[in-house]
Structures are given as C-alpha cells and as structure tokens.
PDB file of N, CA and C in Angstrom:
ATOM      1  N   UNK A   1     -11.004 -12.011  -2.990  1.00  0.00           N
ATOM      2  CA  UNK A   1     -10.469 -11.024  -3.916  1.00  0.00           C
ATOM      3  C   UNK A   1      -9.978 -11.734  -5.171  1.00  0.00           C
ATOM      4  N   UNK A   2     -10.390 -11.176  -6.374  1.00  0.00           N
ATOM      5  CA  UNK A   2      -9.657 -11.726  -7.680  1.00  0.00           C
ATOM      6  C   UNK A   2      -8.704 -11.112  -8.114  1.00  0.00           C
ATOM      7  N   UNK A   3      -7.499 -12.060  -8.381  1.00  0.00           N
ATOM      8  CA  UNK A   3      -6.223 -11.957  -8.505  1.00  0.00           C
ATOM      9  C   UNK A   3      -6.131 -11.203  -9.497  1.00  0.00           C
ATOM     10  N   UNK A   4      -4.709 -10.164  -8.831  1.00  0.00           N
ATOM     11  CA  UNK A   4      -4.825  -8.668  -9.600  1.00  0.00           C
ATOM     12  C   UNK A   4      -3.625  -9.306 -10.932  1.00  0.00           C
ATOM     13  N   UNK A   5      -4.514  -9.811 -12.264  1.00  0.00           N
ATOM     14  CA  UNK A   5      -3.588 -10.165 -13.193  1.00  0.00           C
ATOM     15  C   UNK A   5      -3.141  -8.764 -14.158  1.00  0.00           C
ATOM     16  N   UNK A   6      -1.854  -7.941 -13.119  1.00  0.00           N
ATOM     17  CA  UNK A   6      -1.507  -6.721 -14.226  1.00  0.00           C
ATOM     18  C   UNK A   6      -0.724  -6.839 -15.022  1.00  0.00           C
ATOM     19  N   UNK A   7      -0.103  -8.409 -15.025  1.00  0.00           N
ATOM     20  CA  UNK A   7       0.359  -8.699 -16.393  1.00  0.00           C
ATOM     21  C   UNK A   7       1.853  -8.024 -15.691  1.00  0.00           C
ATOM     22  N   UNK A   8       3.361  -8.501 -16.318  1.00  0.00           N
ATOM     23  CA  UNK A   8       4.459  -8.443 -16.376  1.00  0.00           C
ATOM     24  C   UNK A   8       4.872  -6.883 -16.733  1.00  0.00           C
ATOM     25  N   UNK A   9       5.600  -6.307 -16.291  1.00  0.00           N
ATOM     26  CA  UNK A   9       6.310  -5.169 -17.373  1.00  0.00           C
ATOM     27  C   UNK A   9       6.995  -5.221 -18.950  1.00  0.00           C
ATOM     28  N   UNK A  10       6.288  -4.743 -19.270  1.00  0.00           N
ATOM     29  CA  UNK A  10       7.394  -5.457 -20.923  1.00  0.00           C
ATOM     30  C   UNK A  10       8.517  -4.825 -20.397  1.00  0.00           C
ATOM     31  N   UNK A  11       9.263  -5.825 -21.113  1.00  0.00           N
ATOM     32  CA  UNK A  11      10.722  -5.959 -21.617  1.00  0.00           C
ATOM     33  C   UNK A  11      11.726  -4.488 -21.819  1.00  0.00           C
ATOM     34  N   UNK A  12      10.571  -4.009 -23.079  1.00  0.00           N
ATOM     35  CA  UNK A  12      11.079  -3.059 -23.759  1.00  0.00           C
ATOM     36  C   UNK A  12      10.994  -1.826 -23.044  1.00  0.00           C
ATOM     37  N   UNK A  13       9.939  -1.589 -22.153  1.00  0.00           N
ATOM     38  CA  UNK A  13       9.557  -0.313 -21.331  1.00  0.00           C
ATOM     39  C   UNK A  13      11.502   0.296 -20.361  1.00  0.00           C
ATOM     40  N   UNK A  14      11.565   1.523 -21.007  1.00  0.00           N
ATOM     41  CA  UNK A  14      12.940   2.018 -20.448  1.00  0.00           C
ATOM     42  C   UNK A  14      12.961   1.886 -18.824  1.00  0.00           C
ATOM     43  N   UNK A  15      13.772   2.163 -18.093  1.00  0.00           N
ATOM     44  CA  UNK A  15      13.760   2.558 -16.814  1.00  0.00           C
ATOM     45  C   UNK A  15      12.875   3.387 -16.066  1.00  0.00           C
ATOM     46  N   UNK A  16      12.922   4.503 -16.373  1.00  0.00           N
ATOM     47  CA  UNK A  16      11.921   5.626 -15.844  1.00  0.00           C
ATOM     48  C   UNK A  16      10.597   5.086 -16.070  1.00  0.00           C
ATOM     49  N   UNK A  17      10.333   4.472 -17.828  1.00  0.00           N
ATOM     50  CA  UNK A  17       8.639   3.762 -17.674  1.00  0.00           C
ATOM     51  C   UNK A  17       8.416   2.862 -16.715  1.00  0.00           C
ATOM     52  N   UNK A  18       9.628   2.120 -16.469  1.00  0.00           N
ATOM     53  CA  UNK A  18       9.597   0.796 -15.558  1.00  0.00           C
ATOM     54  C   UNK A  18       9.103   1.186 -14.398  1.00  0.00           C
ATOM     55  N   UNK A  19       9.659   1.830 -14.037  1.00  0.00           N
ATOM     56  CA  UNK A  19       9.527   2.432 -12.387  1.00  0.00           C
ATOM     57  C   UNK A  19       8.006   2.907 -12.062  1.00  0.00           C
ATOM     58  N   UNK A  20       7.258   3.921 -13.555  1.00  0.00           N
ATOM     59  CA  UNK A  20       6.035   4.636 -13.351  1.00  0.00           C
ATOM     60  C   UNK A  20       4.735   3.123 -13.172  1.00  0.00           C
ATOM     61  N   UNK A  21       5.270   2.295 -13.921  1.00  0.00           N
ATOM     62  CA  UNK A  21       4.271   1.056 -14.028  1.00  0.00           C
ATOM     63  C   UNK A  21       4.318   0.105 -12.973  1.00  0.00           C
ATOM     64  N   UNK A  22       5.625   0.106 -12.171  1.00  0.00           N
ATOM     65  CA  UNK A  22       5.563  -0.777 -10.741  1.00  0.00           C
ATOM     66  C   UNK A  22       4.856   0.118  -9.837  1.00  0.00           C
ATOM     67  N   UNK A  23       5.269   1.597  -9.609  1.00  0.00           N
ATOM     68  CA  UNK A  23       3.717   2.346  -9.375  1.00  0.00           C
ATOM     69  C   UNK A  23       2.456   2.285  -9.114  1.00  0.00           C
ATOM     70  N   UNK A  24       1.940   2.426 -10.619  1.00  0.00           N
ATOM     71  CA  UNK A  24       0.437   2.229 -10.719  1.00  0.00           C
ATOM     72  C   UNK A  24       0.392   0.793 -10.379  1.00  0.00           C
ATOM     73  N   UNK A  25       0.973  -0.342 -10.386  1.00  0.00           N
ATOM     74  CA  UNK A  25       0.579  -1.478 -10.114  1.00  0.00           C
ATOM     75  C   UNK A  25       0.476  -1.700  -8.648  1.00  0.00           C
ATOM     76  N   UNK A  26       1.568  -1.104  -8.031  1.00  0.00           N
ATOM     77  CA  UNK A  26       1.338  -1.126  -6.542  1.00  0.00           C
ATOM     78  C   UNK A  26      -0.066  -0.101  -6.008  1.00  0.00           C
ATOM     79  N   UNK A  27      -0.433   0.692  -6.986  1.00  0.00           N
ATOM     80  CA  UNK A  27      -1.121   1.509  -6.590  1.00  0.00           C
ATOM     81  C   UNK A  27      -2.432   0.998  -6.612  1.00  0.00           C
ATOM     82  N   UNK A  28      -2.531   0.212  -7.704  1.00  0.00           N
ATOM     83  CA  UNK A  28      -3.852  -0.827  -8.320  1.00  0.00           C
ATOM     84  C   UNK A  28      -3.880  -1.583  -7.311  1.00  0.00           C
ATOM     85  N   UNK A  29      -3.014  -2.593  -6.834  1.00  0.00           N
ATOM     86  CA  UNK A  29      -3.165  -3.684  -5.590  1.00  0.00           C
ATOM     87  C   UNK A  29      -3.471  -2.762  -4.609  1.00  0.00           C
ATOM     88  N   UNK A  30      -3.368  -1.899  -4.378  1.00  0.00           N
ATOM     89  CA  UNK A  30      -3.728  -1.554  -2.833  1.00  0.00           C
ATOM     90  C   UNK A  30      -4.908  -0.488  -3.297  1.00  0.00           C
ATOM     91  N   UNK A  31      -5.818  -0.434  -4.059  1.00  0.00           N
ATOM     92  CA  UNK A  31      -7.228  -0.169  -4.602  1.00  0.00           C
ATOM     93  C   UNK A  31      -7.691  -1.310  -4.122  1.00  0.00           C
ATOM     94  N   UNK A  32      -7.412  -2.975  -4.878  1.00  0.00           N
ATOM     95  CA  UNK A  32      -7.954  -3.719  -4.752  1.00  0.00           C
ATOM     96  C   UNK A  32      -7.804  -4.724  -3.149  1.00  0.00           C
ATOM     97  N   UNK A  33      -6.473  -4.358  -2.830  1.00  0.00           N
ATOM     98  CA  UNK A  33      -7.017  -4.759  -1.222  1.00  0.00           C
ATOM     99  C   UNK A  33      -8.120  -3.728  -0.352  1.00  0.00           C
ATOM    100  N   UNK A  34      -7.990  -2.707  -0.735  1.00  0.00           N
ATOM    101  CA  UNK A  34      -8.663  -2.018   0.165  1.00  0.00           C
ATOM    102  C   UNK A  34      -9.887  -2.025   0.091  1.00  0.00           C
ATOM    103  N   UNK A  35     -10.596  -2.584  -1.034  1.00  0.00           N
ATOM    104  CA  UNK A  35     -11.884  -2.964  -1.395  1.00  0.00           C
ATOM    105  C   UNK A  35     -12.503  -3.937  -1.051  1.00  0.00           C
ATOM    106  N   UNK A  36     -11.204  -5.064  -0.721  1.00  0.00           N
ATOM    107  CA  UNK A  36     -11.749  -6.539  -0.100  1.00  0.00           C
ATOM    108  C   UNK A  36     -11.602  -6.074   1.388  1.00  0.00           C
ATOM    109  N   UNK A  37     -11.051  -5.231   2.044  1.00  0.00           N
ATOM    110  CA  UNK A  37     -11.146  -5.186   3.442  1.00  0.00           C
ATOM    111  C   UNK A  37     -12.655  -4.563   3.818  1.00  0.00           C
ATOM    112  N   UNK A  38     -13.392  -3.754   2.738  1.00  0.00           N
ATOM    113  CA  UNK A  38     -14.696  -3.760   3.271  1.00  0.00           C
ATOM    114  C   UNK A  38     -15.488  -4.652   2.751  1.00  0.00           C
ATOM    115  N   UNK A  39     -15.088  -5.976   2.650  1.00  0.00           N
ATOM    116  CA  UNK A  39     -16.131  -6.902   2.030  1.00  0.00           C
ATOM    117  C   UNK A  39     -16.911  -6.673   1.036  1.00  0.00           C
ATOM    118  N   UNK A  40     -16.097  -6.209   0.297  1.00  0.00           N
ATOM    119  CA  UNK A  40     -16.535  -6.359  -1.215  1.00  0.00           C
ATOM    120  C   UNK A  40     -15.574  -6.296  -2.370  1.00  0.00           C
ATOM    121  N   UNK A  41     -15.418  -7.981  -2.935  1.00  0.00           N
ATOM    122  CA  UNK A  41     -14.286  -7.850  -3.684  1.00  0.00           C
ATOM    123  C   UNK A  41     -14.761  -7.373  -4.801  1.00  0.00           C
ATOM    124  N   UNK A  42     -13.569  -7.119  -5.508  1.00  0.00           N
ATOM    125  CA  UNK A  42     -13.868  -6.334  -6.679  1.00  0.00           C
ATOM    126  C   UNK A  42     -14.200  -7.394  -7.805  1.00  0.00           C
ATOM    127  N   UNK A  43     -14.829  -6.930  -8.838  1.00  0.00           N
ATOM    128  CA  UNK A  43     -15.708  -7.821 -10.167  1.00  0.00           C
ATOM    129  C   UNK A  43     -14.472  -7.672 -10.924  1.00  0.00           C
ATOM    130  N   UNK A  44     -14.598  -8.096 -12.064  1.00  0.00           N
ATOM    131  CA  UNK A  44     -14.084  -8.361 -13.046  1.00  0.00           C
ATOM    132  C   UNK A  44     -13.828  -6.759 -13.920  1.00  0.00           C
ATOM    133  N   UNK A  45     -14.850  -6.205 -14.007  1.00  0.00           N
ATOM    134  CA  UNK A  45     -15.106  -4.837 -14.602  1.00  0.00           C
ATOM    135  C   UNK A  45     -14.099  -3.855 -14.152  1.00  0.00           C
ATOM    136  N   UNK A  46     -14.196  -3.950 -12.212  1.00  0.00           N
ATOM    137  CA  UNK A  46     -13.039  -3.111 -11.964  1.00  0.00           C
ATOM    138  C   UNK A  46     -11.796  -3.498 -12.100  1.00  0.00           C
ATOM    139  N   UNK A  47     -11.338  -4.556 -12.589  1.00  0.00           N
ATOM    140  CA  UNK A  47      -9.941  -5.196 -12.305  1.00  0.00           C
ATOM    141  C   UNK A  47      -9.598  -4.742 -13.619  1.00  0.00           C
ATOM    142  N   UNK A  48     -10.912  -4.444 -14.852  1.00  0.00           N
ATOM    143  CA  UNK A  48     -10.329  -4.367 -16.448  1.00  0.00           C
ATOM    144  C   UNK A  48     -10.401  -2.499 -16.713  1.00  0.00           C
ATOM    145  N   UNK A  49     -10.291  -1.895 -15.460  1.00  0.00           N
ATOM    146  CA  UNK A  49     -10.242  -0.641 -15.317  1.00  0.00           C
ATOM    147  C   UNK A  49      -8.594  -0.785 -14.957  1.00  0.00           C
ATOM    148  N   UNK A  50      -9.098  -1.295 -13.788  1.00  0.00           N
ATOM    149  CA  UNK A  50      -6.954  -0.925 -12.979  1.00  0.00           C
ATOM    150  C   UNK A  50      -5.886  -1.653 -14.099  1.00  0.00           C
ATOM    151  N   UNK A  51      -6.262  -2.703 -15.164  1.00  0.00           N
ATOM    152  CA  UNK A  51      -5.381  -3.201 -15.422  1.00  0.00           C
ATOM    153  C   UNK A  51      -5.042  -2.055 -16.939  1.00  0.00           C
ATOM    154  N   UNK A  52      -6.506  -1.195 -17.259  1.00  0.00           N
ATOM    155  CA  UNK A  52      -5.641  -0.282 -17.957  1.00  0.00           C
ATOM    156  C   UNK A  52      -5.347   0.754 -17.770  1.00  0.00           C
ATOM    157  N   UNK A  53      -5.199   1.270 -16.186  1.00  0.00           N
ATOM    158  CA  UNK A  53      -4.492   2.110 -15.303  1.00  0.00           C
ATOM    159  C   UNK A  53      -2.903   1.732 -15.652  1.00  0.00           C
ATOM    160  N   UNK A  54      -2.797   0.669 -14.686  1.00  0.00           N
ATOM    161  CA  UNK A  54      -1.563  -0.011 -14.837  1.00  0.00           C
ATOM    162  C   UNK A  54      -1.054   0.142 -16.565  1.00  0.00           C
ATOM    163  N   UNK A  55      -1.004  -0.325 -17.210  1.00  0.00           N
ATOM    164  CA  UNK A  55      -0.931  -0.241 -18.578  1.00  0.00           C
ATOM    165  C   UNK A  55      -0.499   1.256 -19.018  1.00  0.00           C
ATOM    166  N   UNK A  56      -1.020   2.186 -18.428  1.00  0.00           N
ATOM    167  CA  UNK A  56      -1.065   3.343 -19.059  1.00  0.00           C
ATOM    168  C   UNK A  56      -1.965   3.580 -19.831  1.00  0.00           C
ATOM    169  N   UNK A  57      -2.996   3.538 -20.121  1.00  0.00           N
ATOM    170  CA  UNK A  57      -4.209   3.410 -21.021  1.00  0.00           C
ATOM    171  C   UNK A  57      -4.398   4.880 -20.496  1.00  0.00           C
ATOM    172  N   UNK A  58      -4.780   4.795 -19.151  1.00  0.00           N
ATOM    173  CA  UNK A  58      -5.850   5.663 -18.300  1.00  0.00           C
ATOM    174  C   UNK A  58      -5.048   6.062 -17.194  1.00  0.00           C
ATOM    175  N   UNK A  59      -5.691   7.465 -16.444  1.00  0.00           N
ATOM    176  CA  UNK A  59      -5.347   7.991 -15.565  1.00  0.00           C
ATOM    177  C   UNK A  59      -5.887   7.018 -14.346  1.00  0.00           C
ATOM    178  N   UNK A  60      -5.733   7.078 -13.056  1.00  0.00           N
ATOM    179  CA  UNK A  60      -6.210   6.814 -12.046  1.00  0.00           C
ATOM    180  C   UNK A  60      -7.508   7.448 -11.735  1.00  0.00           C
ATOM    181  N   UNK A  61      -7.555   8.551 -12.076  1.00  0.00           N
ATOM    182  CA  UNK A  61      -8.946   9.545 -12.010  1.00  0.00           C
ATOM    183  C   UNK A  61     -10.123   8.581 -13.131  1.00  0.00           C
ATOM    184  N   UNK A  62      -9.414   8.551 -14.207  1.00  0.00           N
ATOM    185  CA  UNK A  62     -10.105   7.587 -15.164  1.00  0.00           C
ATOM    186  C   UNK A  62     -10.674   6.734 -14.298  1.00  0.00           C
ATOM    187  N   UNK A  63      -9.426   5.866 -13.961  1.00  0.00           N
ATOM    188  CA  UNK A  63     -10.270   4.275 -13.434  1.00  0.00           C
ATOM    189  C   UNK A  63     -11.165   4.325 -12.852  1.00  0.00           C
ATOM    190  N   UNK A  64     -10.711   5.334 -11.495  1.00  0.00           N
ATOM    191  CA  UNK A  64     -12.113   5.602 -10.314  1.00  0.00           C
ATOM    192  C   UNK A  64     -13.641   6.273 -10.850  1.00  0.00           C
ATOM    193  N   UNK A  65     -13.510   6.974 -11.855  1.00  0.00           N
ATOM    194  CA  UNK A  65     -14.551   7.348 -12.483  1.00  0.00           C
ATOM    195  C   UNK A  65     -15.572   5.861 -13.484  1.00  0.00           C
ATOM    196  N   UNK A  66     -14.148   5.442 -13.834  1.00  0.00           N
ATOM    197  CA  UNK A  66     -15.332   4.108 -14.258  1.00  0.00           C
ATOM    198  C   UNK A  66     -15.576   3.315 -13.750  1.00  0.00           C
ATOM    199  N   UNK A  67     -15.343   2.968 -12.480  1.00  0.00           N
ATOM    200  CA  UNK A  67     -15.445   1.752 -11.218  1.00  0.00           C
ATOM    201  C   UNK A  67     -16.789   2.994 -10.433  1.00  0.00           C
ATOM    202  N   UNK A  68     -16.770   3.604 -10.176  1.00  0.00           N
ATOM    203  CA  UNK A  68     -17.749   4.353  -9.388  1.00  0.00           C
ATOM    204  C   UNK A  68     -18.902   4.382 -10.461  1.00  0.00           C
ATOM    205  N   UNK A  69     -18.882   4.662 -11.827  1.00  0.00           N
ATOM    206  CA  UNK A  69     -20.083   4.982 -12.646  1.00  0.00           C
ATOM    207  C   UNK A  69     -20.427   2.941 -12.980  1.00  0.00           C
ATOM    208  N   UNK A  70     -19.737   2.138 -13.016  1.00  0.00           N
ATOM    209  CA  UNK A  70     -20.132   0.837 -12.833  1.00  0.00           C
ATOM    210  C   UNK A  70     -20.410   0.406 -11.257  1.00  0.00           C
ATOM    211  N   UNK A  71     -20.381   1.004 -10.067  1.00  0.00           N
ATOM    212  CA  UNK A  71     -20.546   0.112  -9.398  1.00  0.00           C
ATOM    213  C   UNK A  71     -22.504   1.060  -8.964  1.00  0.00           C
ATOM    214  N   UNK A  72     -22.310   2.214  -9.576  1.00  0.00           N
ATOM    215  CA  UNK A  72     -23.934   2.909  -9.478  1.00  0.00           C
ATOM    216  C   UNK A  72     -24.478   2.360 -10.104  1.00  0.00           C
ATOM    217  N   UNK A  73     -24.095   1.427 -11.070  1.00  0.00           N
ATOM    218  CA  UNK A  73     -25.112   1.022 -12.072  1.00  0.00           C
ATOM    219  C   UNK A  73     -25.529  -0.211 -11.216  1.00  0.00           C
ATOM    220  N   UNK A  74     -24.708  -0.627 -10.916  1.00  0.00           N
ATOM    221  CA  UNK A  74     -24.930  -2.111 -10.145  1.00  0.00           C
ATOM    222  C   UNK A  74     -25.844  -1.583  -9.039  1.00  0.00           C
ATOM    223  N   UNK A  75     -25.557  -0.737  -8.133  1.00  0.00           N
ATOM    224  CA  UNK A  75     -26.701  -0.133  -7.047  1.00  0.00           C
ATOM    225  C   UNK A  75     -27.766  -0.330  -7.382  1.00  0.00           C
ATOM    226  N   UNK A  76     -27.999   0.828  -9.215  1.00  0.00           N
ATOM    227  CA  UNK A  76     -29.254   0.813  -9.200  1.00  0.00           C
ATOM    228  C   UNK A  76     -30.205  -0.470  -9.899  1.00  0.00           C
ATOM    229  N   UNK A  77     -29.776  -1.154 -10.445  1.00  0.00           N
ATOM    230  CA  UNK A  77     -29.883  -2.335 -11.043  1.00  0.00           C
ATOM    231  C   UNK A  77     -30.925  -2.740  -9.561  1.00  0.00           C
ATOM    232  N   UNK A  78     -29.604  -3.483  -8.551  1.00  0.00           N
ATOM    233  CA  UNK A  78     -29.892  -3.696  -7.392  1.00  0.00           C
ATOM    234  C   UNK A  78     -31.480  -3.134  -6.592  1.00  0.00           C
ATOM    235  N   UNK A  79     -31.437  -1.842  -6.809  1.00  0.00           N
ATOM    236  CA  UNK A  79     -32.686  -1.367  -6.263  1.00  0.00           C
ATOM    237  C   UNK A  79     -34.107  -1.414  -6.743  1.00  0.00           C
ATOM    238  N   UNK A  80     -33.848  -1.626  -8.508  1.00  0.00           N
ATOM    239  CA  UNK A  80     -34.900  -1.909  -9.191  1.00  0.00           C
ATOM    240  C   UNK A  80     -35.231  -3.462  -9.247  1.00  0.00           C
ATOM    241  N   UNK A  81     -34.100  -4.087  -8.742  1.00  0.00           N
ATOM    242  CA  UNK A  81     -34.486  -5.568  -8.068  1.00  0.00           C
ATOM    243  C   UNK A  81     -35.207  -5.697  -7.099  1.00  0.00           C
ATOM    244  N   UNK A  82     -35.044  -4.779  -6.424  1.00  0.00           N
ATOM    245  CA  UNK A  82     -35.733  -5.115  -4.959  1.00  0.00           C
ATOM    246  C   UNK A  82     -36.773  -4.761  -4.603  1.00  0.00           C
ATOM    247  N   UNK A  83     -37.092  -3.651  -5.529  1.00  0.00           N
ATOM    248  CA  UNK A  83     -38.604  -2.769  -5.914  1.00  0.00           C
ATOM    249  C   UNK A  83     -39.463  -3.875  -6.519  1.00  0.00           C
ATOM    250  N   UNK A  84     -38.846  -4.374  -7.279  1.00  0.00           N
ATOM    251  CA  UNK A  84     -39.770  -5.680  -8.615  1.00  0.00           C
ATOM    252  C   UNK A  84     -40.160  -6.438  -7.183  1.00  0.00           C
ATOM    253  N   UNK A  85     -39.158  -7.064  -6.159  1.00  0.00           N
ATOM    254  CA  UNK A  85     -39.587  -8.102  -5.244  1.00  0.00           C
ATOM    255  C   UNK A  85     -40.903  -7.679  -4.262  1.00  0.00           C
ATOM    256  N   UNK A  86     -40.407  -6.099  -4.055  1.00  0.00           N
ATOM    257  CA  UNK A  86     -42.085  -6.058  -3.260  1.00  0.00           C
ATOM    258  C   UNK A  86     -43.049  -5.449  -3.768  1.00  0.00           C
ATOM    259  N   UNK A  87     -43.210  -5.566  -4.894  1.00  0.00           N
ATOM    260  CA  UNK A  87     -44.467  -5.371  -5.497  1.00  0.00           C
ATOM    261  C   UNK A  87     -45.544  -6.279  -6.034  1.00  0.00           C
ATOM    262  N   UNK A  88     -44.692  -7.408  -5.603  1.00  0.00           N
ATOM    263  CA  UNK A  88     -44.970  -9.222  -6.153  1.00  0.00           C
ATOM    264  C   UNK A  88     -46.024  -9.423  -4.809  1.00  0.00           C
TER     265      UNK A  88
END
C-alpha cells in the first residue's frame, strides 16, 4: 500500500473544520486499507483523488466516481492488451 500522504491539518482550519478533515482522512485511510486487503493497492491516481477528498476539494461521491471511472480505464486498457496478445 502507498502511504496515505494527506498532508497535516493547517494551522489555520477552526475547530469544527478540524474535526470534518480528521474525518475524511480517517475515512480516506480506511478506503485505502480496504483496497490493499483485496490485493490491490491503490496507484497513485487514487491517492490524488482521496487526498482532494481529504482537502475538501471534493465530495467522497466525487472521489469514488473518479477512482472507479480510472480504474475502468485501466480494465479496459488491460483487455485491449490482452486481445493484441492473442492475435499475435
């Protein structure tokens, strides 16, 4: 698994923000463990989704929508790999 870098809380973030961002961060790590428990850690792509979950950038619905529409791409990538191999 690659280390979930969500970066510190700023400083400046009040209480109530504080609290919503230890949240999503706990919420992000346990996305990303639960992904390495089915043997498959997460890329780089999804980690630069959760980290602007965490952040507040994006909803959680967000993230999962762009980790699912990147990891189809990778499928199909994958399948048009494997098509090219037996046609050789």
């Amino acid at each position: 698994m690659l280390p979930a870098p969500f970066g510190s809380i700023p400083d400046d973030l009040p209480a109530d923000q504080r609290a919503h961002w230890q949240r999503r961060q706990l919420t992000a790590r346990n996305a990303l463990d639960s992904q390495a428990l089915t043997g498959t850690a997460a890329n780089a792509e999804t980690v630069a989704s959760l980290q602007r979950y965490v952040r507040g950038e994006i909803t959680l619905a967000q993230a999962i929508a762009q980790v699912r529409a990147q990891m189809a791409q990778e499928q199909q990538s994958y399948r048009q790999f494997l098509n090219r191999r037996n046609l050789i």
